[in-house]
Protein backbone atom coordinates (compact mmCIF):
# COMPACT_ATOMS: atom_id res chain seq x y z
CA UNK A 1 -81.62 -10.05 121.72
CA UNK A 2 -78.05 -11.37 122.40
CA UNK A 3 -75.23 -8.42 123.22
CA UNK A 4 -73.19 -10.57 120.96
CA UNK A 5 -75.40 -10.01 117.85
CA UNK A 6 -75.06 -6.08 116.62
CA UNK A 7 -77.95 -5.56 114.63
CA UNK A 8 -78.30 -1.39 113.19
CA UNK A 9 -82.11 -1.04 112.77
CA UNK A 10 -82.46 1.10 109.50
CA UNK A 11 -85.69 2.90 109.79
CA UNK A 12 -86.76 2.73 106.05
CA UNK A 13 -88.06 7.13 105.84
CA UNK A 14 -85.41 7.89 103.39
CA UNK A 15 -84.75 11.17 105.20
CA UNK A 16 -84.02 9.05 108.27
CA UNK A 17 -81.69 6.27 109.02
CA UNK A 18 -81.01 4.67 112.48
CA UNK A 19 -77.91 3.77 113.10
CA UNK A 20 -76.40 0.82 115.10
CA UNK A 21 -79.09 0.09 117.96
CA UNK A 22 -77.25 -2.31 120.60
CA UNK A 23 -78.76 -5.07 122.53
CA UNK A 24 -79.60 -2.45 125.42
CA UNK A 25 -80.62 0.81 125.39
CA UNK A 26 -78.45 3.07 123.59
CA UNK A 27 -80.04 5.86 121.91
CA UNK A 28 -80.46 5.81 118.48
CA UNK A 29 -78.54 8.35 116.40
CA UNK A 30 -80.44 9.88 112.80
CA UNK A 31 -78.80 11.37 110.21
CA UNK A 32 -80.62 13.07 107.49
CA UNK A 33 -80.59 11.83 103.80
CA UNK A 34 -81.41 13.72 100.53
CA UNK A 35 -82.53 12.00 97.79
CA UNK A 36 -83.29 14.87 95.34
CA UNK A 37 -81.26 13.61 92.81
CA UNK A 38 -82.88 10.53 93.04
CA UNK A 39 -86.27 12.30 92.85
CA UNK A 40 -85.30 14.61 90.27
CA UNK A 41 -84.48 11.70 87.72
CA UNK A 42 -87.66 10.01 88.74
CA UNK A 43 -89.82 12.54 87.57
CA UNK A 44 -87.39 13.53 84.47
CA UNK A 45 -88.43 9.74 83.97
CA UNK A 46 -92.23 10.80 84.07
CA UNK A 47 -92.30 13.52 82.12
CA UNK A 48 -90.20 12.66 79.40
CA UNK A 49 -92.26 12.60 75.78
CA UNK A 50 -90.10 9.77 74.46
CA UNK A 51 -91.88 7.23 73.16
CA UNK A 52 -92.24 4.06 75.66
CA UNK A 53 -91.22 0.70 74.78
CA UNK A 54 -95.27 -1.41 74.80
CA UNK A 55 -95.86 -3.90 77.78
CA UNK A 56 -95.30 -7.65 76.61
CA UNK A 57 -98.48 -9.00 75.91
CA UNK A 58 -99.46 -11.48 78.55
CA UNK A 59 -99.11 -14.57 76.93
CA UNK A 60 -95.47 -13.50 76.53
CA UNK A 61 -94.67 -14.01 80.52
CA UNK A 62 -94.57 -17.12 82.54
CA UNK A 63 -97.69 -17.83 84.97
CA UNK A 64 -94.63 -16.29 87.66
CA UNK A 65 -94.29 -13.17 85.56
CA UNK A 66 -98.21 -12.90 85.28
CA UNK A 67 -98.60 -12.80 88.86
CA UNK A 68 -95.77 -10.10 89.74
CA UNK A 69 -97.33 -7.76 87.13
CA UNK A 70 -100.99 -8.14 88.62
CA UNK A 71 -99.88 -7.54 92.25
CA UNK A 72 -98.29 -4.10 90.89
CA UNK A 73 -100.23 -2.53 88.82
CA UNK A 74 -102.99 -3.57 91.00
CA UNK A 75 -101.30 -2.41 94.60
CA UNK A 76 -98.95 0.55 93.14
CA UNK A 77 -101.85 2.86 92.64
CA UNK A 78 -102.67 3.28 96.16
CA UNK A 79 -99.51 3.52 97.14
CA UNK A 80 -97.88 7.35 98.24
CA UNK A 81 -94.66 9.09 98.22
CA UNK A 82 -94.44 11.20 101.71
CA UNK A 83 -91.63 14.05 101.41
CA UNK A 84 -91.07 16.23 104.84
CA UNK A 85 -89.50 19.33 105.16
CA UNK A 86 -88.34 19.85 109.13
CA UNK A 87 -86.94 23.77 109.56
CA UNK A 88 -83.74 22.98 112.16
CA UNK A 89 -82.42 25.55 114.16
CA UNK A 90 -78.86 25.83 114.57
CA UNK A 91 -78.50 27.39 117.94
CA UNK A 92 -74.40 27.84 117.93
CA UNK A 93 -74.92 29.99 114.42
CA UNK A 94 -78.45 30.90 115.37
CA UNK A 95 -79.40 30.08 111.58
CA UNK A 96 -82.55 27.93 110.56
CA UNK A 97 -81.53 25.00 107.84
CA UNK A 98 -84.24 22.53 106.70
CA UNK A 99 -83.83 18.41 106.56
CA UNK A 100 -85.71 16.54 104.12
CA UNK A 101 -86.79 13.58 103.96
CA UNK A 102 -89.12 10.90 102.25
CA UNK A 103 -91.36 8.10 102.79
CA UNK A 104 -93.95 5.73 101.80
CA UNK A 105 -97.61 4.65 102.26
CA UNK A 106 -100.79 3.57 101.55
CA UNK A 107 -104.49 5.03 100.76
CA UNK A 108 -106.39 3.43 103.00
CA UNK A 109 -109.35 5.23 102.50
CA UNK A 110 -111.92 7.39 99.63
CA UNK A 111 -111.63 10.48 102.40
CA UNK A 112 -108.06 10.58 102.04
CA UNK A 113 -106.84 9.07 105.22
CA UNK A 114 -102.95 7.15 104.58
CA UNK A 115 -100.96 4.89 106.96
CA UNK A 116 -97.34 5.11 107.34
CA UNK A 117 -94.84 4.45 109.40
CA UNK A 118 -94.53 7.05 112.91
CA UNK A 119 -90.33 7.33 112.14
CA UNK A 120 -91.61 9.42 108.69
CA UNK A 121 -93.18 12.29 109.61
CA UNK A 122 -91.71 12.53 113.38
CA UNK A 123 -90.92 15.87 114.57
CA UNK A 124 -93.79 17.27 112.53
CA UNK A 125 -95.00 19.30 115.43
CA UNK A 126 -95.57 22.82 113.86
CA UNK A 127 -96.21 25.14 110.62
CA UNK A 128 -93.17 25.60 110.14
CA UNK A 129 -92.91 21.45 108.94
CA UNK A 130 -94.52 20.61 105.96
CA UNK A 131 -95.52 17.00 104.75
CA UNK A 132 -96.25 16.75 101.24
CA UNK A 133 -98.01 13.53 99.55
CA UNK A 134 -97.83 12.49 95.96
CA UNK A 135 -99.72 9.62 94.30
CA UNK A 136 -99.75 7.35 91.45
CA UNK A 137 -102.04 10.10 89.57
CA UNK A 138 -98.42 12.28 90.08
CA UNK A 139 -100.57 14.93 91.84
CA UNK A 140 -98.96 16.46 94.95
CA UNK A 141 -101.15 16.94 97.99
CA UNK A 142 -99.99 18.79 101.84
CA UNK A 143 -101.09 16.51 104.17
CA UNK A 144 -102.37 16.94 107.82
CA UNK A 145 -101.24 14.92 111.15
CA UNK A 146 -104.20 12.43 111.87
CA UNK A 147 -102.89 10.51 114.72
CA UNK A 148 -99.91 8.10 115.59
CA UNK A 149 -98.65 5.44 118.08
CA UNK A 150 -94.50 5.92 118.36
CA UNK A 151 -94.08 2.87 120.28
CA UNK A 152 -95.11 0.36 117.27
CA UNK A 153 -94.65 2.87 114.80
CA UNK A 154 -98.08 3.59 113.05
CA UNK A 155 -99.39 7.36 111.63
CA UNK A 156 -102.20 8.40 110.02
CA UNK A 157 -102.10 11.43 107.49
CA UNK A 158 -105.01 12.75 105.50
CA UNK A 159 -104.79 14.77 102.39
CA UNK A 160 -107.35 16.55 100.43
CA UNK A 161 -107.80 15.10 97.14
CA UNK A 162 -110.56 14.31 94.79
CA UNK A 163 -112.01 10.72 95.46
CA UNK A 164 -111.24 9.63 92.21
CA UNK A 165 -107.66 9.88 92.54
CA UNK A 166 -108.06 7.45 95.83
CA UNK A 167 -107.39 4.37 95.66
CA UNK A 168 -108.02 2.39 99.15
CA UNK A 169 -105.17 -0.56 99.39
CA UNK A 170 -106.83 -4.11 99.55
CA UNK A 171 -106.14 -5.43 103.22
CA UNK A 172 -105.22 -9.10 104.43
CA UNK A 173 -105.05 -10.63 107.32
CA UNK A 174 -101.44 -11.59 109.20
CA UNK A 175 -102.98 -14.10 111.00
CA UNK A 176 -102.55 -17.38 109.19
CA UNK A 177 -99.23 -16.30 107.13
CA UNK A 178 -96.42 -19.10 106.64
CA UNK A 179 -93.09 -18.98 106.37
CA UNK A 180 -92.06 -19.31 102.97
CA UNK A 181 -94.81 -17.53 101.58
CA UNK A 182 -94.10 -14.75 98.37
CA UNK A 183 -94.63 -11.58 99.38
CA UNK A 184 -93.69 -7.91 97.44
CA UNK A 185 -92.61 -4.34 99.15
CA UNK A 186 -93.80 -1.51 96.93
CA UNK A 187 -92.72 1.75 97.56
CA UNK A 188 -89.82 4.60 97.32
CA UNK A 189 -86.43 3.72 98.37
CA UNK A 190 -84.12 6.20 97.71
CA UNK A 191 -86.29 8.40 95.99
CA UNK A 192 -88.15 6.08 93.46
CA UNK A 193 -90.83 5.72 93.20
CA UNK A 194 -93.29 3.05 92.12
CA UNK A 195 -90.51 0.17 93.28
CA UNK A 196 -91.50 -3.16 93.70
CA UNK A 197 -89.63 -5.76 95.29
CA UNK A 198 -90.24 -9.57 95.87
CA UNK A 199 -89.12 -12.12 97.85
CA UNK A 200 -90.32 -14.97 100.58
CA UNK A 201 -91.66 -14.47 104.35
CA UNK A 202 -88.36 -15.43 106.36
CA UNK A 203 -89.83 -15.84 109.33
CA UNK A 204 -92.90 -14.56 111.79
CA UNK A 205 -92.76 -13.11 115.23
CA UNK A 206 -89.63 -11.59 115.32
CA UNK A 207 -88.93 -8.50 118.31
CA UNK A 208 -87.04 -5.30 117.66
CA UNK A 209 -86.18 -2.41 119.90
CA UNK A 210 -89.44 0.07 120.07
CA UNK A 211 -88.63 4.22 119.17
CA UNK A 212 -90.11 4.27 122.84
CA UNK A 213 -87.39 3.73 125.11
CA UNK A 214 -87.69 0.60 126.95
CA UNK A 215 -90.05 -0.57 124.69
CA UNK A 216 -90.09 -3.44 122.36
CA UNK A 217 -92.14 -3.83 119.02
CA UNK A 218 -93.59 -7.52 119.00
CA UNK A 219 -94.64 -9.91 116.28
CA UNK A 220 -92.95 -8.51 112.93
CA UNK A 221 -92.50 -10.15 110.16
CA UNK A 222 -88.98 -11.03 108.78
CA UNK A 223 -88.70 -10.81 104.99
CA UNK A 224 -85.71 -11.07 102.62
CA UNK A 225 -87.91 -8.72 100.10
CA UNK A 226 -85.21 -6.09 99.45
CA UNK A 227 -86.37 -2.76 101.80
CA UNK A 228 -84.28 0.60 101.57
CA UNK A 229 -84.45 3.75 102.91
CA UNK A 230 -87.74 5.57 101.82
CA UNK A 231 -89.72 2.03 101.85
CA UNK A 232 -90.56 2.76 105.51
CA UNK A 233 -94.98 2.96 105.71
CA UNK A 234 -95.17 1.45 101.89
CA UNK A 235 -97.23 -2.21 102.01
CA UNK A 236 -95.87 -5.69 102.03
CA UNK A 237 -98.40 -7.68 99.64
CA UNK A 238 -99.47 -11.08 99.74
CA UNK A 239 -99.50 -12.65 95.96
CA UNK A 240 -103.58 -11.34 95.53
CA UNK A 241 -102.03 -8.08 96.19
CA UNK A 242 -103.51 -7.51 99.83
CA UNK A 243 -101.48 -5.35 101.94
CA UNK A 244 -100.38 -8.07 104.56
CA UNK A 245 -98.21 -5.45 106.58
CA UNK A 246 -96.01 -2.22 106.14
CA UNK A 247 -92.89 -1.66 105.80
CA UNK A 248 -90.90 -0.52 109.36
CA UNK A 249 -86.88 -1.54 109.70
CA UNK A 250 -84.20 -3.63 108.27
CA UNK A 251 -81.02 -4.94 109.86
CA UNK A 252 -78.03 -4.07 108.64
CA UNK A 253 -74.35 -2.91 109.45
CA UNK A 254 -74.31 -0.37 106.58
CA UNK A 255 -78.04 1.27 106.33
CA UNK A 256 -78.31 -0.48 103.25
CA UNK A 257 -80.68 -3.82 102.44
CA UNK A 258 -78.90 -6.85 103.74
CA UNK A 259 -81.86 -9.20 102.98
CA UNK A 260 -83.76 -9.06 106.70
CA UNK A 261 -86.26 -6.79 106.73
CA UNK A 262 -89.64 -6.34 108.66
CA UNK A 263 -92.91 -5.21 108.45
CA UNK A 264 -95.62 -4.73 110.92
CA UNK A 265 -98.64 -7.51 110.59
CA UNK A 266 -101.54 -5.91 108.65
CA UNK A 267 -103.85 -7.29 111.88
CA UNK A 268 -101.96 -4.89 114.06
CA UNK A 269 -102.54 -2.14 112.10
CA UNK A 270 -106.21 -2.75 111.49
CA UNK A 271 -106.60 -3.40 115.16
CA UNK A 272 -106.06 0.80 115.71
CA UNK A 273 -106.75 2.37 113.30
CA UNK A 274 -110.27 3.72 114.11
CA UNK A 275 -108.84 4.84 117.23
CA UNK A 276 -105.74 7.08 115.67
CA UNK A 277 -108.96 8.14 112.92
CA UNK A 278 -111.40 9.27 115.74
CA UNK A 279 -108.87 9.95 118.95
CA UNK A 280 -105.42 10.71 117.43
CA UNK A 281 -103.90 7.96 120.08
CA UNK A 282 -104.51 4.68 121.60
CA UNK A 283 -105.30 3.86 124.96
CA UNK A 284 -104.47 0.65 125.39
CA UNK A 285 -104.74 -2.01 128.58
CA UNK A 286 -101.82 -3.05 129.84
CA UNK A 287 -101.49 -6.78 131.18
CA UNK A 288 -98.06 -6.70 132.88
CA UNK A 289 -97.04 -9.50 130.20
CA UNK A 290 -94.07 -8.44 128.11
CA UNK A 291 -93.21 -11.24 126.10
CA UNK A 292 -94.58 -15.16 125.27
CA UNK A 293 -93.36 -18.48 123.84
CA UNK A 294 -95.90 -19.31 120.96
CA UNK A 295 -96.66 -23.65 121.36
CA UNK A 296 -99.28 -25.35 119.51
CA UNK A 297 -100.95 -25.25 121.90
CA UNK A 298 -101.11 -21.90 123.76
CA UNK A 299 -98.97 -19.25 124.73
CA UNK A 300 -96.06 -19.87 127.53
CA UNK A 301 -95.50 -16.67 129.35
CA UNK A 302 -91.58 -15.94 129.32
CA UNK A 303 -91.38 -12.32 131.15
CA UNK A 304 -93.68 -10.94 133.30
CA UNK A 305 -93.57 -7.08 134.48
CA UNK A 306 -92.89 -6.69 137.91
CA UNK A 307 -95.73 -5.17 139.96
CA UNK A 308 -97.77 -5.56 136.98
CA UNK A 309 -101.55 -6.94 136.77
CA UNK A 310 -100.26 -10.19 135.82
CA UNK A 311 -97.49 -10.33 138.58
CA UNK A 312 -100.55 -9.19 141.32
CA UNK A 313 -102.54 -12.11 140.09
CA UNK A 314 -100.05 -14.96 140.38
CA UNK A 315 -99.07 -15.13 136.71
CA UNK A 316 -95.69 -16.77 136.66
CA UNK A 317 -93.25 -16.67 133.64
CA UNK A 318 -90.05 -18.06 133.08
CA UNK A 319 -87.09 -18.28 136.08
CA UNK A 320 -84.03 -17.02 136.08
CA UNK A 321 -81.78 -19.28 137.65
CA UNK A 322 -77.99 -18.12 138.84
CA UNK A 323 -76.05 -20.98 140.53
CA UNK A 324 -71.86 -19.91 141.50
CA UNK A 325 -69.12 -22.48 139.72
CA UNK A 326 -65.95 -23.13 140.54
CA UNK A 327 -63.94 -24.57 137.51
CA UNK A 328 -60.16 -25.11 138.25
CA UNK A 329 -59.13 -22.26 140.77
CA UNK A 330 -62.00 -19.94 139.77
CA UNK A 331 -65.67 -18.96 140.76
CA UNK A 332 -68.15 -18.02 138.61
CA UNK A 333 -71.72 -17.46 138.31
CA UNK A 334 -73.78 -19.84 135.55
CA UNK A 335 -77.49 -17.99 134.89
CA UNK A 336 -79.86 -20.49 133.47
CA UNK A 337 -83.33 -20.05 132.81
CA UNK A 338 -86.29 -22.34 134.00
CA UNK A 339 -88.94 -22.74 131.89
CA UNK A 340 -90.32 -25.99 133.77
CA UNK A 341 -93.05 -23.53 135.81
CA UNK A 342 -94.08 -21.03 133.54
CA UNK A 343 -98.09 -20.81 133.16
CA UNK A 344 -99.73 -21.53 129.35
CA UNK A 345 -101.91 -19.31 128.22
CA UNK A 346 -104.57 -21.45 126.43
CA UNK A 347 -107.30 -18.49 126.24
CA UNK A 348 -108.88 -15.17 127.01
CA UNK A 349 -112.22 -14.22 127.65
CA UNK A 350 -112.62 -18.01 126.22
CA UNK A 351 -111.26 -16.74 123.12
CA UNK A 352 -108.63 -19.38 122.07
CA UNK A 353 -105.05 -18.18 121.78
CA UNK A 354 -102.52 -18.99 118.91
CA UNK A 355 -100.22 -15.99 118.35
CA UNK A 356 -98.41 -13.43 119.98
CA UNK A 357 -100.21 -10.23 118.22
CA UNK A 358 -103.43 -12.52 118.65
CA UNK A 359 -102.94 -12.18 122.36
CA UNK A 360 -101.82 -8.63 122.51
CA UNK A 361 -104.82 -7.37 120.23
CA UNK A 362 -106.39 -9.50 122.02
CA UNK A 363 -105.45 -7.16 125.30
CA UNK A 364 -105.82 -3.70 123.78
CA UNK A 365 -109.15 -4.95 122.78
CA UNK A 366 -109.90 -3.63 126.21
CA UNK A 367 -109.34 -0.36 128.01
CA UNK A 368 -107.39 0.37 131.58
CA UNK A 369 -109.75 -0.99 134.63
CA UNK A 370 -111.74 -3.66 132.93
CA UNK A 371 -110.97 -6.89 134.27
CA UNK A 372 -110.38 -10.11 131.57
CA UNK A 373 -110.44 -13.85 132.78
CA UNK A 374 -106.96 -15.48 131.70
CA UNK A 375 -107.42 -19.30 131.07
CA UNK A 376 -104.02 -21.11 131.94
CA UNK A 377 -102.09 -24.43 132.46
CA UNK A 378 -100.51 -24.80 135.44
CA UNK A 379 -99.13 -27.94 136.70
CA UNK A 380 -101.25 -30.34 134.26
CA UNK A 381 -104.22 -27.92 135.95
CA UNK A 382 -106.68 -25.80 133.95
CA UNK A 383 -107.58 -22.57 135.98
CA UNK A 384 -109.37 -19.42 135.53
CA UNK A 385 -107.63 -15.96 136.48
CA UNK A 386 -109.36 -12.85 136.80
CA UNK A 387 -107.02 -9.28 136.43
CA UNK A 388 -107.95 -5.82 135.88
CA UNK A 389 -105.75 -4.23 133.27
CA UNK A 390 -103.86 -0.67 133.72
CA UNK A 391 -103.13 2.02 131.26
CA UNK A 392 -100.36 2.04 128.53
């Protein structure tokens, strides 16, 4: 990410909102948002006994309109509203005040299990918070703390309900997805539920600044579908309806949609979940590679970790380069990077790599200690290279 280029990551929970994240470091700063009112007229809207205008009979929309109204009112009933309640202590006034905030997600299961985003229900750590989940049926439900991974932003809640009222979400795949496909964001920004927005896939494998410091979340997928806060966990659909990924950040300068948004890829997701179901965390292998130039033909490595597995073993990503000027009377330094003798990663395990997340599922696939063979180019030269993997 360029220092010139000030992106502010929104995190989409409505009772959350990052502010401006700089190329760096910088810690993120959260301010609470209420949207009561918001919530208030959406269930005025609900309960209302005015009489409600019919649905235009099918052969009254265009094959466009057709399609929009299948992937809703086939994906909206699986999708949740989260609302949190976080008891704050004031320690100046020694008072206790309570933030709110909401959310989105998706059923993912008949047992009750949902995915949403980590940023929703963080800081959920006692009984004095409260998470509360509502569904399409308009039935309430407290919900339970399954499991989560911060650093790419995944949770798993579980409410009791009757198994009739679930309705599992219909999942992709995030492998194969194009730019310039039409995708749709369901969920609750600002408090509303049941919103659907549409637009195209802007681009794929995009990298944004991890709630673990340090850390980066790879792969996401750009979207101009409009996100706001309280879309964060909700589902970005594919046009059968298939949750393709979820909902996570958007760049702007105001907190508000500016048209880029992102969404972690459905395969991603997937790739964990049984883990955050039966563990509550992920152990995951660490390779010592932290970031890769997808070709059509492999994967160039661009960074690799010093110290790490892939450093011990020879791996060698791209160079940087810092040669001094002098331009007129002054001296400078020019830093250029060298991409002429970075390795390709063509395979792993003799599993043929295409994608970024392909290669890093790909990697937590296996635990800390087990060793995986690493098939690269090097100088025109196919060679095999054994490393044993570390914990993450």
């Amino acid at each position: 990410m360029k220092r010139t280029n000030v992106i502010a990551l929104a995190a989409l929970a409505a009772g959350m909102a990052i502010g401006d994240w700089l190329a760096g470091n910088e810690e993120a700063s959260w301010q609470p948002w209420k949207p009561a009112a918001a919530q208030t007229a959406s269930v005025a809207a609900k309960s209302t006994s005015q009489p409600v205008a019919a649905a235009a009979p099918a052969t009254d929309l265009t094959l466009d309109e057709q399609r929009n109204v299948s992937v809703y009112e086939t994906a909206n009933r699986s999708v949740v509203n989260i609302d949190t309640t976080i008891v704050q202590r004031d320690e100046f006034w020694m008072l206790q005040r309570q933030a709110e905030g909401s959310g989105s997600g998706a059923v993912i299961d008949k047992q009750g299990h949902i995915v949403t985003n980590y940023h929703v229900i963080d800081g959920i750590t006692d009984l004095a918070q409260k998470i509360d989940v509502t569904l399409a049926s308009n039935h309430t439900y407290p919900a339970t703390y399954v499991g989560g991974d911060k650093e790419h932003d995944i949770a798993i809640l579980k409410i009791d309900a009757p198994a009739e009222e679930l309705f599992p979400i219909s999942m992709g795949a995030s492998d194969k997805l194009r730019v310039g496909q039409r995708v749709y964001a369901v969920g609750n920004p600002f408090g509303w539920d049941g919103t659907m927005t549409t637009g195209i896939i802007s681009s794929l494998n995009r990298n944004l600044p991890s709630r673990v410091p340090g850390r980066e979340m790879h792969s996401l997928i750009q979207t101009d579908a409009a996100m706001n806060p309280g879309n964060s966990g909700g589902p970005l659909l594919d046009s059968s309806a298939r949750m393709i990924g979820m909902c996570v950040a958007i760049s702007s300068r105001t907190g508000k949609n500016s048209g880029i948004g992102f969404a972690i890829p459905i395969d991603r997701i997937r790739s964990i979940l049984p883990e955050l179901i039966n563990h509550g965390h992920v152990v995951r292998g660490d390779i010592g590679i932290s970031h890769v130039m997808e070709t059509g033909n492999g994967l160039i490595v661009a960074r690799v970790t010093e110290g790490g597995p892939a450093a011990r073993a020879g791996i060698k990503g791209f160079r940087v380069v810092v040669q001094r000027r002098q331009r007129g009377g002054f001296t400078f330094n020019e830093t250029t990077i060298d991409r002429s003798q970075a390795d390709r990663i063509v395979a792993v395990e003799g599993e043929e790599m295409r994608t970024g997340v392909q290669f890093q599922d790909k990697i937590w696939s296996h635990k800390p200690g087990e060793t995986v063979t690493l098939t690269i180019v090097r100088a025109g030269r196919q060679l095999e290279v054994p490393l044993t993997l570390e914990g993450s």
